[in-house]
C-alpha atoms as a PDB file:
ATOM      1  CA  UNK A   1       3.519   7.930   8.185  1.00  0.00           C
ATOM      2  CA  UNK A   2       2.205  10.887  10.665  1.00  0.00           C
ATOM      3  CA  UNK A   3      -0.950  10.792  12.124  1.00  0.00           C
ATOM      4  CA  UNK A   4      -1.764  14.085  10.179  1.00  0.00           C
ATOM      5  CA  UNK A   5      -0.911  12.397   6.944  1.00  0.00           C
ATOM      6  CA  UNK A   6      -4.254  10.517   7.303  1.00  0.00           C
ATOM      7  CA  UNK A   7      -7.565  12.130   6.431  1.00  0.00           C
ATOM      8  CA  UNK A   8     -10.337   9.613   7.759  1.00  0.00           C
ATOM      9  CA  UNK A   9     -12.893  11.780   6.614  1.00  0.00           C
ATOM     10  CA  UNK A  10     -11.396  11.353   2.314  1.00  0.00           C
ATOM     11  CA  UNK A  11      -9.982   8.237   3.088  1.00  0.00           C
ATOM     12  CA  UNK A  12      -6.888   9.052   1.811  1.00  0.00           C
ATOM     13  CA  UNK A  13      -3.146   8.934   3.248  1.00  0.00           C
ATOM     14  CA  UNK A  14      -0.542  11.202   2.572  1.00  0.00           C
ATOM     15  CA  UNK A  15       2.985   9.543   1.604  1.00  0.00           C
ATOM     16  CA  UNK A  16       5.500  12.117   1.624  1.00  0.00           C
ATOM     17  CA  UNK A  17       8.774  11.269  -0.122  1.00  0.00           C
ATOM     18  CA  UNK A  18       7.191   7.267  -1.240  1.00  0.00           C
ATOM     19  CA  UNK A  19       8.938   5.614  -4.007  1.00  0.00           C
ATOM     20  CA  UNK A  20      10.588   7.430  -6.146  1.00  0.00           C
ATOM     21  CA  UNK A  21      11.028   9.959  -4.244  1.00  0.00           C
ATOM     22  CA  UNK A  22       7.775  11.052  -5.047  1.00  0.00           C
ATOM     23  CA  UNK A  23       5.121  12.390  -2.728  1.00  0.00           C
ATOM     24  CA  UNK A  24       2.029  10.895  -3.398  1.00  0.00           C
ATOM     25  CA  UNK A  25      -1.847   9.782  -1.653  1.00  0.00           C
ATOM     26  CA  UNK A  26      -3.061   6.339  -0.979  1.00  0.00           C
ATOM     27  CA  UNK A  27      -6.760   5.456  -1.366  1.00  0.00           C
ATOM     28  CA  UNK A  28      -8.071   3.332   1.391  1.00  0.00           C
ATOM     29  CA  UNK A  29     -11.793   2.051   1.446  1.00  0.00           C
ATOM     30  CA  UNK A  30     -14.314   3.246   4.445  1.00  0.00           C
ATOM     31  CA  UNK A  31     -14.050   0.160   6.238  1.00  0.00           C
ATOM     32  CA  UNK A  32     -10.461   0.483   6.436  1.00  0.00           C
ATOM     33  CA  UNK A  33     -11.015   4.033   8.274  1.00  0.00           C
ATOM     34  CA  UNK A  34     -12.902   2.295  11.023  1.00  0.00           C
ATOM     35  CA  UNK A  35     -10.031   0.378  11.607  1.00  0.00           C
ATOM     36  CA  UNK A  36      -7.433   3.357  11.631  1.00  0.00           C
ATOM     37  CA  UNK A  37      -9.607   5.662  13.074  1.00  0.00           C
ATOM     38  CA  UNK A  38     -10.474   2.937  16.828  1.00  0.00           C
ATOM     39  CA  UNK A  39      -6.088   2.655  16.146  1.00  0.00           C
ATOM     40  CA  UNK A  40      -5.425   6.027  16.299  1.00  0.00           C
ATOM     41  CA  UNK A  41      -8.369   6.931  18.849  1.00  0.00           C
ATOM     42  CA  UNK A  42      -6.317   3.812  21.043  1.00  0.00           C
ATOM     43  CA  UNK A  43      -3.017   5.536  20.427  1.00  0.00           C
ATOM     44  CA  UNK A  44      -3.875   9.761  20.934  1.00  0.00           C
ATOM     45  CA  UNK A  45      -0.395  10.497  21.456  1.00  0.00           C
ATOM     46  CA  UNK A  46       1.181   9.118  18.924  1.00  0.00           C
ATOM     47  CA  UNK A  47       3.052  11.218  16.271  1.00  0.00           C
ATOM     48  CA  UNK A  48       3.067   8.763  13.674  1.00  0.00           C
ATOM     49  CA  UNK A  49       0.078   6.173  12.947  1.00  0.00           C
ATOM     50  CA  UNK A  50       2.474   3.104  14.448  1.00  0.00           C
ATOM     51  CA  UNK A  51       5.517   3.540  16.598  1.00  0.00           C
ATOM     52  CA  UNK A  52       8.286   2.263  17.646  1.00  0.00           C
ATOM     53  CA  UNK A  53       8.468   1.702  21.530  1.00  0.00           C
ATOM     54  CA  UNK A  54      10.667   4.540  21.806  1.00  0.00           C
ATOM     55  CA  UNK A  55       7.785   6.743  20.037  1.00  0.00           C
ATOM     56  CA  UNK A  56       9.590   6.958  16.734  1.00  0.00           C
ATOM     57  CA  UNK A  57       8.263   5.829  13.215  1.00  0.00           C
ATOM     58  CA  UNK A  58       9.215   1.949  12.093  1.00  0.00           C
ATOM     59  CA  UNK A  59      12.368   1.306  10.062  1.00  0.00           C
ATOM     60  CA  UNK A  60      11.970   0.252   6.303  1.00  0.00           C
ATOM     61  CA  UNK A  61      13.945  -3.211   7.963  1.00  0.00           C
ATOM     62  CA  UNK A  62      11.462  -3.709  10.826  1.00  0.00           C
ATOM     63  CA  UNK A  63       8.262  -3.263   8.378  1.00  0.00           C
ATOM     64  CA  UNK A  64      10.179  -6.389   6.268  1.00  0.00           C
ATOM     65  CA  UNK A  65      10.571  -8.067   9.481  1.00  0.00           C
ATOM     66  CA  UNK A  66       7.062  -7.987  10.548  1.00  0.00           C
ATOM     67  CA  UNK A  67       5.587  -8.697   6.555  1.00  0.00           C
ATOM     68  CA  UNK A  68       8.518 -12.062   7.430  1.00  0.00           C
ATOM     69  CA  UNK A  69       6.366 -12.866  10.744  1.00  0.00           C
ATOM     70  CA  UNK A  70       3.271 -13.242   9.204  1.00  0.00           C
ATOM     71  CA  UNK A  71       4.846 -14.931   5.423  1.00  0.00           C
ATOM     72  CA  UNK A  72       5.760 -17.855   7.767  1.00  0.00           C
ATOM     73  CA  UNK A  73       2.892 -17.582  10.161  1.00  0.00           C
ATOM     74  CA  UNK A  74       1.053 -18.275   6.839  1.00  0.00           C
ATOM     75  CA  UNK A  75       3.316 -21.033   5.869  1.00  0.00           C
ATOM     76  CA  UNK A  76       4.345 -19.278   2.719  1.00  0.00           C
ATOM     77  CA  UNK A  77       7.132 -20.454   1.221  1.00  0.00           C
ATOM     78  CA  UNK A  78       7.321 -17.704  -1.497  1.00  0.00           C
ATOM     79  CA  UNK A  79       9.480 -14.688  -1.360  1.00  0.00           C
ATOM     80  CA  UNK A  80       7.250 -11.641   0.195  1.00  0.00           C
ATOM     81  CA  UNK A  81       8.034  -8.063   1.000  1.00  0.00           C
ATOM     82  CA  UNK A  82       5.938  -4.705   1.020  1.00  0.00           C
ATOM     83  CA  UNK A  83       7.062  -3.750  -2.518  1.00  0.00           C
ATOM     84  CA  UNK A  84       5.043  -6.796  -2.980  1.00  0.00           C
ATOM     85  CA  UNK A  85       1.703  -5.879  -1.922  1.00  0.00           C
ATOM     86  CA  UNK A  86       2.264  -2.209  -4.299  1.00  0.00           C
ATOM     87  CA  UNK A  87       3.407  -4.586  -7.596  1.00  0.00           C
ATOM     88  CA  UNK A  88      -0.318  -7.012  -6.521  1.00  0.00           C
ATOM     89  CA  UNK A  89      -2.449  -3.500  -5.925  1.00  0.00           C
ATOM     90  CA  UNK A  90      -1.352  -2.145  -9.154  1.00  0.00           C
ATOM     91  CA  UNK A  91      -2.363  -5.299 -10.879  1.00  0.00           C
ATOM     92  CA  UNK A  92      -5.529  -5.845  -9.163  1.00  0.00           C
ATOM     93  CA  UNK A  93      -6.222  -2.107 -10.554  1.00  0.00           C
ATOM     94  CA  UNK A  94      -5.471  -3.259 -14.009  1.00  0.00           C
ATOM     95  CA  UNK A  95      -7.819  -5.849 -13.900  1.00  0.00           C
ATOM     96  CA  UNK A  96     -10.340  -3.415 -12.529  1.00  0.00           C
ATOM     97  CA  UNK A  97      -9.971  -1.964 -15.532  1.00  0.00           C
ATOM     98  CA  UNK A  98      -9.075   1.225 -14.391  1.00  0.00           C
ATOM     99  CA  UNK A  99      -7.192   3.372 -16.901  1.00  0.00           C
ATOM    100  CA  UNK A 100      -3.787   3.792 -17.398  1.00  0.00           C
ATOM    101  CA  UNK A 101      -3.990   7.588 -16.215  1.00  0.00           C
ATOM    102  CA  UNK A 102      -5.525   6.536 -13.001  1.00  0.00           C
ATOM    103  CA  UNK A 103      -3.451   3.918 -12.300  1.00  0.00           C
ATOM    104  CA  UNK A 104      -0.483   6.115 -12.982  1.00  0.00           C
ATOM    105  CA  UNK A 105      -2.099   8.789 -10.300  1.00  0.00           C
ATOM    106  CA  UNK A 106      -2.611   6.338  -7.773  1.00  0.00           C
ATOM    107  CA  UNK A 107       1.253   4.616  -8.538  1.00  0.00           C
ATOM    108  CA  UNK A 108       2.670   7.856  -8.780  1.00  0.00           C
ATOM    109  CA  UNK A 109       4.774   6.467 -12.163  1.00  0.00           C
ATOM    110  CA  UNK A 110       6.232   9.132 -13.772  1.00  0.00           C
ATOM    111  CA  UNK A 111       5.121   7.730 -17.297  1.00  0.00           C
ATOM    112  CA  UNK A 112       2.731   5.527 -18.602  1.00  0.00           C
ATOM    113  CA  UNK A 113       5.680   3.316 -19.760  1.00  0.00           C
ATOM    114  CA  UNK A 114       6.817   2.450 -16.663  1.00  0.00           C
ATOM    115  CA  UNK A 115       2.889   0.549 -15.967  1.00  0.00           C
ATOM    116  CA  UNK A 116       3.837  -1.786 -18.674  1.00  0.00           C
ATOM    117  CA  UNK A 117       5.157  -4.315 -15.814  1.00  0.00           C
ATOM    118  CA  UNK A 118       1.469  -4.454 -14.732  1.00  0.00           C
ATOM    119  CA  UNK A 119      -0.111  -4.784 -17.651  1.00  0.00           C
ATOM    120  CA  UNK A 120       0.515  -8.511 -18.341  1.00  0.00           C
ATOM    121  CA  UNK A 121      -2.288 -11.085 -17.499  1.00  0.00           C
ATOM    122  CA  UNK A 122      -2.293 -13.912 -15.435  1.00  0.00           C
ATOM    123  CA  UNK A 123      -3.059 -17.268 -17.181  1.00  0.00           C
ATOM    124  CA  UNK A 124      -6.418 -17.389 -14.881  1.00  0.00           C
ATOM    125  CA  UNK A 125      -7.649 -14.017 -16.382  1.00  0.00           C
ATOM    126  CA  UNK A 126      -6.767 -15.300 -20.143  1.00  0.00           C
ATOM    127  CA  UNK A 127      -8.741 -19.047 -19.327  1.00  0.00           C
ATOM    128  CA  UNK A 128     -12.035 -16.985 -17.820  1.00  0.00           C
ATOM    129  CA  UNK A 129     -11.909 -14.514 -20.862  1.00  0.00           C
ATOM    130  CA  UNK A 130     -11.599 -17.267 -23.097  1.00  0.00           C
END
């Protein structure tokens, strides 16, 4: 992620070629931006938003390595990765209640179809509704 993917001002993040293969933005929430924006203000030469100490963007392996870290530094036992935290966003949208369509935007699914996955409830969300 480059530094000029980031627009602090929408808060909104670029992701060019994501999942999929599919270029996409990622909504962030204002308080978030303070945080990025004192980062990046820390970091004015960086090219992309965290680097590598040889100035170059993070491996997909090292990002798994440093979700690991902080899995045991929580003493979870269950499995973790970053595909993790999109599969929990997406369902924390659905029980937003935020339509399918926006959902699909913000996912960047090709087809409402391929939501389905998210669309099941958890047994907490069935007890309070009932």
């Amino acid at each position: 992620m480059e530094v000029g993917d980031v627009d602090l001002t929408a808060c909104k993040i670029f992701v060019d070629q994501g999942k999929g293969r599919k270029d996409r933005y990622i909504l962030f929430l204002q308080v978030f931006g303070l945080v990025l924006r004192t980062h990046c203000a820390a970091h004015p030469k960086n090219r992309f938003v965290f680097e590598t100490q040889h100035c170059g963007p993070y491996t997909v392996r090292r990002v798994q390595q440093i979700v690991q870290r902080y899995r045991q530094a929580a003493g979870l036992s269950e499995v973790v990765s970053p595909h993790l935290f999109r599969h929990q966003m997406l369902m924390f949208l659905t029980g937003q209640k935020l339509s399918d369509a926006q959902i699909q935007l913000l996912s960047g699914h090709a087809s409402k179809k391929s939501l389905a996955i998210y669309q099941h409830l958890s047994l907490d969300a069935v007890e309070d509704a009932y």
